[in-house]
Protein backbone atom coordinates (compact mmCIF):
# COMPACT_ATOMS: atom_id res chain seq x y z
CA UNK A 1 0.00 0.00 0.00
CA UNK A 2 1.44 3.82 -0.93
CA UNK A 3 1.82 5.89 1.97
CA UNK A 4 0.98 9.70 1.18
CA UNK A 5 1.57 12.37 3.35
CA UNK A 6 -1.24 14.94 3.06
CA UNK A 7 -2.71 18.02 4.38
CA UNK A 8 -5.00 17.16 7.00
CA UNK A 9 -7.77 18.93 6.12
CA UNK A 10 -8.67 17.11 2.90
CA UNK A 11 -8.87 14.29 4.86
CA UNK A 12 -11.96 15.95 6.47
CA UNK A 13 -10.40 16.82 9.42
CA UNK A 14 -11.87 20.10 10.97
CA UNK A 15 -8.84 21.67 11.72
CA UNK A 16 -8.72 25.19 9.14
CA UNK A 17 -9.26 28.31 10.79
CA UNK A 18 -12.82 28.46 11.32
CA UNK A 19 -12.73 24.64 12.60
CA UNK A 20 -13.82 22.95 8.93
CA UNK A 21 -12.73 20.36 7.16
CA UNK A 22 -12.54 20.35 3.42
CA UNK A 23 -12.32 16.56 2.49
CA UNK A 24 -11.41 16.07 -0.78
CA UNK A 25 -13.97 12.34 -2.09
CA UNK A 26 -11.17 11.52 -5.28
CA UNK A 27 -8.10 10.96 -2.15
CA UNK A 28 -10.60 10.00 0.37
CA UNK A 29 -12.96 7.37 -1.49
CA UNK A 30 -11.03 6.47 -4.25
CA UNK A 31 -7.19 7.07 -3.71
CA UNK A 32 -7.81 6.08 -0.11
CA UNK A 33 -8.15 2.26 -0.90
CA UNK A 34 -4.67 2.05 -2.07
CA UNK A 35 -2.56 4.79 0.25
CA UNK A 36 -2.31 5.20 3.94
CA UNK A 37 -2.71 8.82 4.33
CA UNK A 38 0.10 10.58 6.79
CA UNK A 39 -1.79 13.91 8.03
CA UNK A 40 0.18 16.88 8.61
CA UNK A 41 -1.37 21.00 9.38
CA UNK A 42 1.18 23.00 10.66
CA UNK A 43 -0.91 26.11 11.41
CA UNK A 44 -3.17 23.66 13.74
CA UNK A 45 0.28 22.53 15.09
CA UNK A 46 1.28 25.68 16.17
CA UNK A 47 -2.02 27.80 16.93
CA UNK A 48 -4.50 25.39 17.28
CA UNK A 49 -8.33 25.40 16.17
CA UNK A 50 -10.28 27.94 15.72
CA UNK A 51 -7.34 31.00 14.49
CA UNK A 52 -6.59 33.67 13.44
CA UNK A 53 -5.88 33.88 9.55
CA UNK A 54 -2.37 34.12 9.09
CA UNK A 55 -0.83 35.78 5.98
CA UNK A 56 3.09 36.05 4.54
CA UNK A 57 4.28 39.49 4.50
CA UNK A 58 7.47 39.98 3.14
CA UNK A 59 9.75 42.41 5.14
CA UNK A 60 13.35 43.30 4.07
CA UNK A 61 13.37 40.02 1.64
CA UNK A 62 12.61 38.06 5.16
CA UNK A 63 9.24 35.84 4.90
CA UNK A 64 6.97 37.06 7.97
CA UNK A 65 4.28 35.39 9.16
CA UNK A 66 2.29 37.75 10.55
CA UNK A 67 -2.17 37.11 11.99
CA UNK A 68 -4.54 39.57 10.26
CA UNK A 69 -6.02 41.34 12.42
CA UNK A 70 -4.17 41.27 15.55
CA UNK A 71 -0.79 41.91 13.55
CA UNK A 72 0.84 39.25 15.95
CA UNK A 73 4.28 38.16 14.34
CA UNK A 74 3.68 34.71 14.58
CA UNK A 75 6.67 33.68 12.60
CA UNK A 76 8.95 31.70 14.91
CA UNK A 77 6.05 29.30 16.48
CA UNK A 78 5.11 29.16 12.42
CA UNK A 79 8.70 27.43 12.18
CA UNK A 80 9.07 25.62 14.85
CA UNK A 81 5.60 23.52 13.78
CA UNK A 82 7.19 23.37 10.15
CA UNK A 83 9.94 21.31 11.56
CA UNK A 84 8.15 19.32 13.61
CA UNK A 85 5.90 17.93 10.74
CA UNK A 86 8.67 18.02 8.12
CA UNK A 87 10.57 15.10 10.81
CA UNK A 88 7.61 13.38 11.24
CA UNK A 89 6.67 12.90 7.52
CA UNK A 90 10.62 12.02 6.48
CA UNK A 91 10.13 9.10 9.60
CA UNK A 92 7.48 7.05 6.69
CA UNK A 93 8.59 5.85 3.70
CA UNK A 94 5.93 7.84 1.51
CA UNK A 95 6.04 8.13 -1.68
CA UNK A 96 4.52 11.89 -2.39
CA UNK A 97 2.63 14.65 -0.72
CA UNK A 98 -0.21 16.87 -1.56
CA UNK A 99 -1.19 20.04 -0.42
CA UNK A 100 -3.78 22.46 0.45
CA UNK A 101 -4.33 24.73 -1.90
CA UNK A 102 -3.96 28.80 -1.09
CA UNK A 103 -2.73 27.93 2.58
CA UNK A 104 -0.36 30.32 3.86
CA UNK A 105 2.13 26.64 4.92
CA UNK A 106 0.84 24.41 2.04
CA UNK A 107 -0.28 25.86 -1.07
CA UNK A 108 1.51 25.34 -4.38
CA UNK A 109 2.38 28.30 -6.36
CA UNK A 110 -1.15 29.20 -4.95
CA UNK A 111 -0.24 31.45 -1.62
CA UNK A 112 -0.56 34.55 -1.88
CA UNK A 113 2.12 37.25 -0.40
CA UNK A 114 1.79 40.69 0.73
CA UNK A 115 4.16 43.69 1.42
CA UNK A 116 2.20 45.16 3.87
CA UNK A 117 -1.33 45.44 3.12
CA UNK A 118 -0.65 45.16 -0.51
CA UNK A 119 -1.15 41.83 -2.90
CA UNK A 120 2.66 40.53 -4.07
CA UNK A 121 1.50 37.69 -6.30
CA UNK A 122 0.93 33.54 -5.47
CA UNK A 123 4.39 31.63 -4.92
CA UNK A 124 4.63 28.50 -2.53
CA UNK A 125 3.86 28.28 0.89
CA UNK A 126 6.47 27.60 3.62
CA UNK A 127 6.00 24.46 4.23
CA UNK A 128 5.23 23.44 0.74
CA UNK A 129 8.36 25.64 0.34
CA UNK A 130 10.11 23.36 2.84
CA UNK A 131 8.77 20.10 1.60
CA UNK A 132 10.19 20.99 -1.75
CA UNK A 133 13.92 21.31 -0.77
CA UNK A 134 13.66 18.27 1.53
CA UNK A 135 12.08 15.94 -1.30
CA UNK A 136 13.86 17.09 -3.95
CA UNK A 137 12.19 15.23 -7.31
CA UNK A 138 9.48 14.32 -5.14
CA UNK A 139 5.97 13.56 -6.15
CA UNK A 140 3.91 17.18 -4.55
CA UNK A 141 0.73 18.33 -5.97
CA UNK A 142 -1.95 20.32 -4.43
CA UNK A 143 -5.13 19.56 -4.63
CA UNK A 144 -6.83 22.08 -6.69
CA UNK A 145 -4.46 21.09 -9.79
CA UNK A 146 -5.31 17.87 -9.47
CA UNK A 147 -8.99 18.75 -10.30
CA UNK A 148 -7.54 18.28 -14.24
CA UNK A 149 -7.86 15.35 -15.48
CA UNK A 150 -4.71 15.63 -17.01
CA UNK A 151 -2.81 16.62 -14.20
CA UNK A 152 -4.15 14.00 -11.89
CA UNK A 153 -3.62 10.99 -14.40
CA UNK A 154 -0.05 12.23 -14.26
CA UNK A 155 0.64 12.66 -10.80
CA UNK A 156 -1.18 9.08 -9.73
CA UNK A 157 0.84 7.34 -12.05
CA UNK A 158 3.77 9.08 -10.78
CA UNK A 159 2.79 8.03 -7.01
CA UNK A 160 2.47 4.44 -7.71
CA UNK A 161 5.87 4.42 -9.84
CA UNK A 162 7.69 6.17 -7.85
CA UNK A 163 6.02 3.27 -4.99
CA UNK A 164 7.62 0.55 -7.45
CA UNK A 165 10.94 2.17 -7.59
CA UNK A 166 11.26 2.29 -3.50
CA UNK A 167 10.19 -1.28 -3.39
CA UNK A 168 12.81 -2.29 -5.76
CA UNK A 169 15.25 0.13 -4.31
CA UNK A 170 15.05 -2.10 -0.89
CA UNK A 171 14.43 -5.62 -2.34
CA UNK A 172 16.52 -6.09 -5.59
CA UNK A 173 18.97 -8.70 -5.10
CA UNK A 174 20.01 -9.04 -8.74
CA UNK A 175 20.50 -7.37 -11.90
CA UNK A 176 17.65 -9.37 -13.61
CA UNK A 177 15.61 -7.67 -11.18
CA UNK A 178 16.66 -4.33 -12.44
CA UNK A 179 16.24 -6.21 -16.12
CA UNK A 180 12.63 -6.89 -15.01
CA UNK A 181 11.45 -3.60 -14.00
CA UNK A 182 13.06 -1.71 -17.18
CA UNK A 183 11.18 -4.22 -19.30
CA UNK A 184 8.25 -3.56 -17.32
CA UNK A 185 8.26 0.36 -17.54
CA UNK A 186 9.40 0.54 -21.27
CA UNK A 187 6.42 1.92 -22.31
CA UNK A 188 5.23 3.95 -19.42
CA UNK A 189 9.53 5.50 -19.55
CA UNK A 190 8.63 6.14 -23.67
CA UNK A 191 5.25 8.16 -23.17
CA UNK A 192 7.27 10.22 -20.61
CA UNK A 193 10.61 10.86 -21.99
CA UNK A 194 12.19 9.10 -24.81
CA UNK A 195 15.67 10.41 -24.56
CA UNK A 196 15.64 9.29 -20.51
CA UNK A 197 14.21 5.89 -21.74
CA UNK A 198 16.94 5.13 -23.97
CA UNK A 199 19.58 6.24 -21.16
CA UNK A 200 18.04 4.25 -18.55
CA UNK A 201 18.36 1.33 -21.14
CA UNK A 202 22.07 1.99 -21.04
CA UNK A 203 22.50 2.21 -17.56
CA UNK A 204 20.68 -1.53 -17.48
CA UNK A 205 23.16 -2.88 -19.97
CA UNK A 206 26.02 -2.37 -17.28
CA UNK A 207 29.04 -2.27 -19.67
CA UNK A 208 31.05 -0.99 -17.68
CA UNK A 209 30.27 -4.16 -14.88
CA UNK A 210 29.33 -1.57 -12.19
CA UNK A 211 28.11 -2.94 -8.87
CA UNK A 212 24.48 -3.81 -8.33
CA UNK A 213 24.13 -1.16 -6.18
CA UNK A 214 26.03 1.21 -8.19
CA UNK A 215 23.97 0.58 -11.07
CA UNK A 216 20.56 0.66 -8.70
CA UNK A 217 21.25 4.31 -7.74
CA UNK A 218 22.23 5.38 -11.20
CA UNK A 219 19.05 3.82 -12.52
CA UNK A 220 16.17 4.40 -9.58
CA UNK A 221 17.88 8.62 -9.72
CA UNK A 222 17.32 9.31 -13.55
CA UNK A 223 13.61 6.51 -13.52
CA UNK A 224 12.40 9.32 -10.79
CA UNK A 225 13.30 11.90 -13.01
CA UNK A 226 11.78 10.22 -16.12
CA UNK A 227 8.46 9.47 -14.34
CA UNK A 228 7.66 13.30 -13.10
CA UNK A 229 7.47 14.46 -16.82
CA UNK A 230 3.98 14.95 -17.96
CA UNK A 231 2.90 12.53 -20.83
CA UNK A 232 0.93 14.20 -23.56
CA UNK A 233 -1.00 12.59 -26.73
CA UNK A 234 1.51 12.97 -28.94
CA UNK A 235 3.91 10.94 -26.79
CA UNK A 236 1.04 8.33 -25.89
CA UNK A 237 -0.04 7.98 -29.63
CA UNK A 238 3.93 7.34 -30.59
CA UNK A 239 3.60 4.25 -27.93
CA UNK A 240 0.11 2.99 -28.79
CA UNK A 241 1.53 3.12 -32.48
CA UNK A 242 4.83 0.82 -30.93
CA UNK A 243 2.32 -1.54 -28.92
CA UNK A 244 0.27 -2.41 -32.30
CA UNK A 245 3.24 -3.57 -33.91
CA UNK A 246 3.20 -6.65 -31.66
CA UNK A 247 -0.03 -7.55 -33.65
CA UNK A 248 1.04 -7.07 -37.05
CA UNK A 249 1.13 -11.03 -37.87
CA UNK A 250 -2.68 -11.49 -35.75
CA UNK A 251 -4.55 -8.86 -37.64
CA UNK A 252 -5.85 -8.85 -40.68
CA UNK A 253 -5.61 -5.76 -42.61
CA UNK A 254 -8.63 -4.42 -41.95
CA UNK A 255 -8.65 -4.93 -37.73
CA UNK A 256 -5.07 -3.11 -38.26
CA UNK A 257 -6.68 -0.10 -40.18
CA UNK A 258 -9.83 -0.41 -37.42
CA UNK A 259 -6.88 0.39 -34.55
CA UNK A 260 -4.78 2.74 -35.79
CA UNK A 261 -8.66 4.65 -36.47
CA UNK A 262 -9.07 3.90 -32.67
CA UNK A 263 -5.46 5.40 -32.16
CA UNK A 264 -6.08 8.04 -34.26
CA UNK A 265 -9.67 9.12 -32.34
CA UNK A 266 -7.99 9.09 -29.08
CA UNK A 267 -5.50 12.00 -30.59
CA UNK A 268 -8.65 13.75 -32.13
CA UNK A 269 -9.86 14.06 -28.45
CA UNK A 270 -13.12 12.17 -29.81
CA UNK A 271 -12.53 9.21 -27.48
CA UNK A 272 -10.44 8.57 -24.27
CA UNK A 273 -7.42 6.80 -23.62
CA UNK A 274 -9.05 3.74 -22.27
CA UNK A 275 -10.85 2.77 -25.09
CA UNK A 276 -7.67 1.99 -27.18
CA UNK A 277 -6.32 0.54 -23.98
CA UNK A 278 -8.96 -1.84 -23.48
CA UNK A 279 -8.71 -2.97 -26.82
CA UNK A 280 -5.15 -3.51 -27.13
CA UNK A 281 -5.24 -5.74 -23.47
CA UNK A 282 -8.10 -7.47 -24.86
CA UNK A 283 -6.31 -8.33 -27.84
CA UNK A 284 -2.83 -9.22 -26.05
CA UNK A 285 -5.24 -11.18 -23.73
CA UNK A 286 -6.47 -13.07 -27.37
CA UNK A 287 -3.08 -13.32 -28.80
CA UNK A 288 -0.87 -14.18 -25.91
CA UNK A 289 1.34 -11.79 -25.59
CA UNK A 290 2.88 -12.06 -23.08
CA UNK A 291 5.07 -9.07 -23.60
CA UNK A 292 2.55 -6.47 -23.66
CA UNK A 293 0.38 -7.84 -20.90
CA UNK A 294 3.10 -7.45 -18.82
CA UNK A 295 3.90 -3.37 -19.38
CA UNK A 296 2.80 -1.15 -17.05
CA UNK A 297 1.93 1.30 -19.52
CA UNK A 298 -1.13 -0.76 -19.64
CA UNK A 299 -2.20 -0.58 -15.72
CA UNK A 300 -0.01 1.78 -14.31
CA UNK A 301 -2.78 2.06 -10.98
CA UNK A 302 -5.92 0.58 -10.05
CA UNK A 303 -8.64 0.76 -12.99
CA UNK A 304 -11.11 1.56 -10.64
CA UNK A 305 -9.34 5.21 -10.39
CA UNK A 306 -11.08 5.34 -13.91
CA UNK A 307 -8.17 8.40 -14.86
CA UNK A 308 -8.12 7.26 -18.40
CA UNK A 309 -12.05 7.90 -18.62
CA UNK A 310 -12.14 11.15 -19.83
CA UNK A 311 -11.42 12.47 -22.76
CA UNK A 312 -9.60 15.55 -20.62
CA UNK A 313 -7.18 13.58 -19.67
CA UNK A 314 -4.44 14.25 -22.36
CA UNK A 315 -2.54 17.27 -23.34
């Protein structure tokens, strides 16, 4: 099971500033059958609930944290919670974090900043700020991005990957382990970044007879880097074209032409991704290919997260 650390409140916990929740049904319901959630608030850490609102003021290029109406310079107490939550979500092994949105500690490029009284723009919270340098290349969304389709079908694949890689990070005892989880991500590593796929077949290879462990660290750094790239259509279409090659000798001329159609609505935004996907498993299923049923390109997460469902989804 993933472990996620998360802002508390989506979880439904009443612990904003005016004592409400705001549980968020995708992480809760769905998301929630596959991920322990770890919950972290610093503002209720520090200044319990019901509070003040709290804004960032920035003073002399020094972050302030300052309450709104009683102009209270809460800043140090603001810190100290910061790095009591920061320890106690690098104690799990998780394998991403989202945010609050528009939180003064957790919102993602969506907190806004003030020099005095006046608006400075949105930039990161301080503790998304924080998170950030301590999980560098680190799965972190916020939940208001992950309202697009697109977004979220990206960042839950990247969550259950980046799971994979930390399991085989601890367990591999072999290079044909290493061999087996390439093989496995081929196609997921090609609708994400071809140039990193190709390298991270290199690495595999091992010409240069590198030590298990050598080569594991090499490989799991630049896989982590490969999988945070956002897929688009173009990209997906180039592997769905690779992954009906594997029928060419099954089909007859016509099914072929009826495919690449399939392929071709899927780019036309007429119908989503897992329509072609459904057919291509089915017909791996048919054909026994073995290859193919094996990719996680094809099930990268639970179906049941239904991400590939609308026709949103790609970019």
């Amino acid at each position: 099971m993933l472990k996620v650390a998360i802002s508390a409140c989506l979880l439904g916990e009443p612990i904003r500033y005016d004592k409400t929740g705001q549980r968020d049904r995708f992480l809760t319901n769905k998301l929630g059958k596959y991920a322990s959630f770890i919950p972290f608030c610093p503002e209720h850490l520090a200044f319990g609930t019901p509070r003040e609102t709290i804004r960032i003021v920035l003073e002399n290029e020094r972050k302030k944290v300052i309450t709104v109406f009683s102009k209270a310079d809460v800043t140090e107490a603001m810190h100290e919670a910061m790095a009591q939550e920061l320890r106690k979500i690098q104690n799990e092994p998780i394998c991403g974090i989202i945010l609050k949105s528009k939180s003064p500690s957790c919102g993602l490029g969506s907190t806004k900043y003030y020099t005095g009284a006046m608006s400075e723009g949105k930039k990161d919270g301080l503790f998304a700020l924080t998170c950030k340098k301590a999980f560098v290349g680190f799965p972190i969304e916020e939940e208001a991005r992950l309202l697009d389709p697109w977004l979220r079908e990206n960042f839950i694949m990247q969550l259950f990957a980046y799971h994979d890689a930390m399991h085989l990070e601890k367990h591999a005892q072999n290079m044909n382990e290493l061999v087996a989880f390439h093989t496995a991500y081929k196609f997921l590593l090609q609708s994400k970044h071809e140039g990193n796929y190709r390298l991270l077949g290199k690495i595999v290879a091992n010409h240069e007879k590198k030590s298990l462990n050598e080569v594991l660290q090499e490989y799991l750094s630049l896989f982590k880097k490969t999988i945070a790239h956002k897929s688009t259509i173009a990209k997906t279409v180039n592997v769905l074209q690779h992954m009906v090659g594997f029928f060419k000798k099954e089909l007859t001329s016509v099914e072929k032409q009826a495919l690449h159609l399939q392929i071709e609505e899927f780019r036309d935004e007429i119908v989503p991704l897992i329509a072609v996907m459904s057919t291509i498993e089915f017909l791996a299923k048919k054909y026994d290919i073995h290859y193919l049923l094996k990719q996680k390109f094809l099930n990268p997460y639970p179906k049941d997260l239904a991400l590939r469902s609308s026709i949103q989804e790609g970019k």
